[in-house]
N, C-alpha and C. Protein backbone atom coordinates (compact mmCIF):
# COMPACT_ATOMS: atom_id res chain seq x y z
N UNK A 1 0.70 35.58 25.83
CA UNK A 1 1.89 35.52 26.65
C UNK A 1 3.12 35.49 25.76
N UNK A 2 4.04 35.80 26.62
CA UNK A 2 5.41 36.21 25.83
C UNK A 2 6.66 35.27 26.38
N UNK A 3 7.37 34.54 25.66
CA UNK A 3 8.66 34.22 26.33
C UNK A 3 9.80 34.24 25.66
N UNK A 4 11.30 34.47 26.72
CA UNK A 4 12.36 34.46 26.31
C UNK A 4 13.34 33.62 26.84
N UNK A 5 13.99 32.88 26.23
CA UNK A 5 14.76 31.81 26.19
C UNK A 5 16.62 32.33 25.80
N UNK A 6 16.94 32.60 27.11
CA UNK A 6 18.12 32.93 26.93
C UNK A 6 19.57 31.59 27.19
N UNK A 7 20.18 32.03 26.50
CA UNK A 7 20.79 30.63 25.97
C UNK A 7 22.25 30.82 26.19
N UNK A 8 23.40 30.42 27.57
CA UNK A 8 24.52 30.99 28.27
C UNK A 8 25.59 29.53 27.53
N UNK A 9 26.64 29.83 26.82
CA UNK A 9 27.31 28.66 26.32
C UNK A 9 28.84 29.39 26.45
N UNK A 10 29.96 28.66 26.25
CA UNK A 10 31.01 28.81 25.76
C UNK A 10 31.85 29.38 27.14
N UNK A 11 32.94 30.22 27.29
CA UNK A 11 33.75 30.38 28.28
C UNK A 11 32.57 31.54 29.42
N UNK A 12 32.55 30.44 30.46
CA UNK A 12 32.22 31.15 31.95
C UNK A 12 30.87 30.77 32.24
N UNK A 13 30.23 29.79 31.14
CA UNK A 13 29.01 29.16 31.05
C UNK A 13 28.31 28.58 32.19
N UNK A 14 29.31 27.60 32.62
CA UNK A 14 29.04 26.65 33.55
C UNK A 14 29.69 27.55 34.67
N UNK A 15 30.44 28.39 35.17
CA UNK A 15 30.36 29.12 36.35
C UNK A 15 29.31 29.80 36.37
N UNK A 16 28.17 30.89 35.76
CA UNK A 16 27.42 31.30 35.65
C UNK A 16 26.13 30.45 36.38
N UNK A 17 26.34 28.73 35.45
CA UNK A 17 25.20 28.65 35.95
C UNK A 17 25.10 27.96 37.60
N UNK A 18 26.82 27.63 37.93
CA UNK A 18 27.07 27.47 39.67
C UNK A 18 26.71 28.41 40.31
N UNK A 19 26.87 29.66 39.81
CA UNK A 19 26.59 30.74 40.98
C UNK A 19 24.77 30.98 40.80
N UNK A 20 24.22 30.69 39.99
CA UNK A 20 22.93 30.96 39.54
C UNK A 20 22.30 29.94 40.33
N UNK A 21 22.64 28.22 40.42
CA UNK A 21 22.41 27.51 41.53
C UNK A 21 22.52 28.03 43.21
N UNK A 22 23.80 28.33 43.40
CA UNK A 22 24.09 28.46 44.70
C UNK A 22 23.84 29.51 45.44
N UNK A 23 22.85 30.57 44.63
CA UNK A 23 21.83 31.77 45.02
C UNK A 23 20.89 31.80 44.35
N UNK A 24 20.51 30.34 44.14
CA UNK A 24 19.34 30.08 43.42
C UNK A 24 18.17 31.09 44.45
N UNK A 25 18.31 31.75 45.99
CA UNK A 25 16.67 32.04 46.73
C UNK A 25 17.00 33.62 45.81
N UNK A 26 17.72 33.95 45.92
CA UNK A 26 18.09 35.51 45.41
C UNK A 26 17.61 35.38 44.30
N UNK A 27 18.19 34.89 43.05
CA UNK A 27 17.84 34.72 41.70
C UNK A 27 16.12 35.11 41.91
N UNK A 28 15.38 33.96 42.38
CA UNK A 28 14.22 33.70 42.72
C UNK A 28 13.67 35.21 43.08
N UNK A 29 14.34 35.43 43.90
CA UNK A 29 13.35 36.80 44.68
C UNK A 29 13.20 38.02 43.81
N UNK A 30 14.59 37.92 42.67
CA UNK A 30 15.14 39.08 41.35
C UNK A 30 13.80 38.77 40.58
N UNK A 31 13.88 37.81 39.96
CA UNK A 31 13.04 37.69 39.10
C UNK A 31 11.31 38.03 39.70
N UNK A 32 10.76 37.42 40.80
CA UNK A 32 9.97 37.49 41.08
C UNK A 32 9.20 38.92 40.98
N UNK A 33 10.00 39.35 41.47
CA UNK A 33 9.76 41.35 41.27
C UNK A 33 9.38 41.83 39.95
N UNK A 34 9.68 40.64 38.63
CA UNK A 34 8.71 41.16 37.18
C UNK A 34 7.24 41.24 37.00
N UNK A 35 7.43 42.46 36.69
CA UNK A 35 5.28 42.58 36.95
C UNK A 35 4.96 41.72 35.48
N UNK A 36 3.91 40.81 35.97
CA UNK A 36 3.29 40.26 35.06
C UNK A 36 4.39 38.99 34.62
N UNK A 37 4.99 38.38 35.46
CA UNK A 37 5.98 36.98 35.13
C UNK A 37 5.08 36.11 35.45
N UNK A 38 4.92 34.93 34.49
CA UNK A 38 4.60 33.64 34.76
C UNK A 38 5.30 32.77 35.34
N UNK A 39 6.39 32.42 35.11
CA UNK A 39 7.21 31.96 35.36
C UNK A 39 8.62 31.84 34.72
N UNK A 40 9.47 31.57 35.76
CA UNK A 40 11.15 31.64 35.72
C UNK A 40 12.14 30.57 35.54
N UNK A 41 12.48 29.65 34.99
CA UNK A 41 13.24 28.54 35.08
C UNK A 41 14.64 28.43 34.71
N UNK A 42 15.96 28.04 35.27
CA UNK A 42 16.88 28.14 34.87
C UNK A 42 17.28 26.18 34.64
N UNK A 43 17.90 26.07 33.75
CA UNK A 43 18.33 24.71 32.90
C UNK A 43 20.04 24.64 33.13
N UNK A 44 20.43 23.56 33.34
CA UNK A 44 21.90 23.06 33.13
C UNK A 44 22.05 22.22 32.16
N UNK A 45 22.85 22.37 31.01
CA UNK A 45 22.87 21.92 29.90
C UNK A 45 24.26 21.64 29.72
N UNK A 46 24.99 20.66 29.86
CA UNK A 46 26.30 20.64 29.74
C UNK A 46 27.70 21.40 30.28
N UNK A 47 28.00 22.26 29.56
CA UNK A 47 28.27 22.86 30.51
C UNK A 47 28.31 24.53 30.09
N UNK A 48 26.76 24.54 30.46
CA UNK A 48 26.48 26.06 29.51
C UNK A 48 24.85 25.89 30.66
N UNK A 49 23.80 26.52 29.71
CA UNK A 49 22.56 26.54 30.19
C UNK A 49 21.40 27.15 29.38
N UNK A 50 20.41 27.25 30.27
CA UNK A 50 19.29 28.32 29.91
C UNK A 50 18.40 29.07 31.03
N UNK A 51 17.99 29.75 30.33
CA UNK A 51 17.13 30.68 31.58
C UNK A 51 16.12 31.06 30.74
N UNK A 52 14.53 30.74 31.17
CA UNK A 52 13.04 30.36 30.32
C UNK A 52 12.08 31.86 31.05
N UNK A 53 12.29 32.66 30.41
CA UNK A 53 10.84 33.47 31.78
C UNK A 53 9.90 33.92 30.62
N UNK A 54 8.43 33.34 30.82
CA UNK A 54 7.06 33.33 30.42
C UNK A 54 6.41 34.44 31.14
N UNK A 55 6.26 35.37 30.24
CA UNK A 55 5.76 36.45 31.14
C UNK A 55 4.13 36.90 30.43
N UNK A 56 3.47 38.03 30.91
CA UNK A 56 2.34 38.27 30.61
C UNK A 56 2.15 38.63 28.91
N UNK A 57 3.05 39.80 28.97
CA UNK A 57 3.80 40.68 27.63
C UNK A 57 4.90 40.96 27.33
N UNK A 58 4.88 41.76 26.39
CA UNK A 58 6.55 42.08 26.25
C UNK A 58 7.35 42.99 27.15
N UNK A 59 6.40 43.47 28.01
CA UNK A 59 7.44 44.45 28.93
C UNK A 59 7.83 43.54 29.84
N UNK A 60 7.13 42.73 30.71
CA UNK A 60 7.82 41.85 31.16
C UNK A 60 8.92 40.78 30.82
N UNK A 61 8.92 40.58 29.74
CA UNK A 61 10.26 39.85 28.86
C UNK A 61 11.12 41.28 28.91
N UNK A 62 10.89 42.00 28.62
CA UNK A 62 12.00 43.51 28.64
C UNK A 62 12.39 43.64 30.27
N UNK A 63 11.35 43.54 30.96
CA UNK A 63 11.87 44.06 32.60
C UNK A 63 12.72 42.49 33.19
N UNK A 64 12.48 41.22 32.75
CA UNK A 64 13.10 40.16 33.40
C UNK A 64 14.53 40.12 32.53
N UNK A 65 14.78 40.50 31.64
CA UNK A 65 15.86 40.36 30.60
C UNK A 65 16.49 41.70 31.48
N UNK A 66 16.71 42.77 31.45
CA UNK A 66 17.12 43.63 32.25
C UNK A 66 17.76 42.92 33.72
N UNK A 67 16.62 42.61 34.26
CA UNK A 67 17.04 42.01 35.72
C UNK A 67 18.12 40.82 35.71
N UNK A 68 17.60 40.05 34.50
CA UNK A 68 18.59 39.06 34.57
C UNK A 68 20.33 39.55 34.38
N UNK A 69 20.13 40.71 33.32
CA UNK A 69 21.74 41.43 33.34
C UNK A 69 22.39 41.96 34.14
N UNK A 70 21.48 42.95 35.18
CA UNK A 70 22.17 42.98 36.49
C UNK A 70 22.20 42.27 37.25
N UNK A 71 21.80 41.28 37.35
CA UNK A 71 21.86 40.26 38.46
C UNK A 71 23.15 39.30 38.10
N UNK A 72 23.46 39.32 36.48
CA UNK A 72 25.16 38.54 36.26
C UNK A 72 26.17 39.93 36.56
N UNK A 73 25.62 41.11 36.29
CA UNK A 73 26.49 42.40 36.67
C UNK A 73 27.26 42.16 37.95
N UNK A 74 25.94 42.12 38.79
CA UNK A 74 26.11 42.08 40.38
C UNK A 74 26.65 41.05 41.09
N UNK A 75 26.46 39.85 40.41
CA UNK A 75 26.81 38.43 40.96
C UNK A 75 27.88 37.73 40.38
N UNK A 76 28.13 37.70 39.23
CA UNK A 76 28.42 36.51 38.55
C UNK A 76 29.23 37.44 37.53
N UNK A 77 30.02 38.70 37.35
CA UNK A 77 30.52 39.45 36.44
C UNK A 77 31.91 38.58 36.14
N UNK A 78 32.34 38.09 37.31
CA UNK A 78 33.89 37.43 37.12
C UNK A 78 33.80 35.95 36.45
N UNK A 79 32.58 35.65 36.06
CA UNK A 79 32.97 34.27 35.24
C UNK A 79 33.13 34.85 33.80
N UNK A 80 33.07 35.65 33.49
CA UNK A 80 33.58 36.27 32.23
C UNK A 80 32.74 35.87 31.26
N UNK A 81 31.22 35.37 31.37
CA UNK A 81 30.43 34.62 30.36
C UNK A 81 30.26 35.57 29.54
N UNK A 82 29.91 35.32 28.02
CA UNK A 82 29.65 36.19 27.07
C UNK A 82 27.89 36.46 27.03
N UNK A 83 27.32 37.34 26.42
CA UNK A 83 26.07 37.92 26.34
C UNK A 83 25.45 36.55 25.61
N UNK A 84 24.38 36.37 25.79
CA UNK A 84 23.64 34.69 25.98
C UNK A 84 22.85 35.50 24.34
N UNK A 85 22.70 34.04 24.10
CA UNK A 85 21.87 34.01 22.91
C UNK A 85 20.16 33.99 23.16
N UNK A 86 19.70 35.08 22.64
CA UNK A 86 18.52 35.63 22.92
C UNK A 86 17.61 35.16 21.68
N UNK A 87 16.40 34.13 22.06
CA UNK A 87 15.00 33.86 21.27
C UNK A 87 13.52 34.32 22.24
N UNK A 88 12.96 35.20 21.17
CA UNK A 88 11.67 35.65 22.30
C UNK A 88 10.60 35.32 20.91
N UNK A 89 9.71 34.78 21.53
CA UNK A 89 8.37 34.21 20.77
C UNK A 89 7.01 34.49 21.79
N UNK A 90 6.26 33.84 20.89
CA UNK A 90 4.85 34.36 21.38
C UNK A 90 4.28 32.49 22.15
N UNK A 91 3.85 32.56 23.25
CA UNK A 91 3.55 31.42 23.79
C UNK A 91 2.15 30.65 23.02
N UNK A 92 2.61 29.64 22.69
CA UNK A 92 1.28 28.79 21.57
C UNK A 92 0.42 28.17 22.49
N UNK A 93 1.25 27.31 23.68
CA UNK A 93 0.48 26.30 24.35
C UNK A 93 1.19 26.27 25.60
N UNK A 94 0.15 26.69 26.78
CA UNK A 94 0.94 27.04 28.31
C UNK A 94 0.01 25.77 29.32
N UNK A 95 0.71 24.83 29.48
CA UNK A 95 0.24 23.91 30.39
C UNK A 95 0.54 24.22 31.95
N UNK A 96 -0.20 24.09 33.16
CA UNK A 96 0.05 24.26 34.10
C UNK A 96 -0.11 23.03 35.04
């Protein structure tokens, strides 16, 4: 398994992650549509965030990373957040 840990800080951070709350079912339904996602989690961290998606492989880290960009395209373009800091690794230990 594959995951990517995208990492939203600095100006438009914390609007990003209000509107990411307050259509948290949408978010949900975007992501869900990645073939082969494990799972999706979004984090509030001060006043910035994260967004966690564990997917099968790497196309699914490629197809949820995509989705996640149009979905700030489509939603959330006017908080002016900058492009998130991107770590993708290989999953060691997946507890359920």
């Amino acid at each position: 398994m594959k995951v990517v840990l995208r990492k939203y800080s600095g100006k438009g951070a914390k609007e990003l992650m209000d509107a990411l709350e307050t259509q948290a079912a949408d978010v949900q339904n975007t992501m869900r549509q990645v073939k082969g996602l494990v799972s999706y989690t979004v984090i509030r961290s001060g006043d910035g965030g994260y967004a966690i998606a564990v997917c099968q492989d790497q196309a699914g880290i490629d197809e949820s990373t995509q989705k996640a960009k149009d979905w700030i395209v489509k939603n959330a373009a006017s908080t002016g957040v900058a492009a998130p800091e991107v770590t993708v690794g290989n999953v060691i230990v997946h507890s359920k």
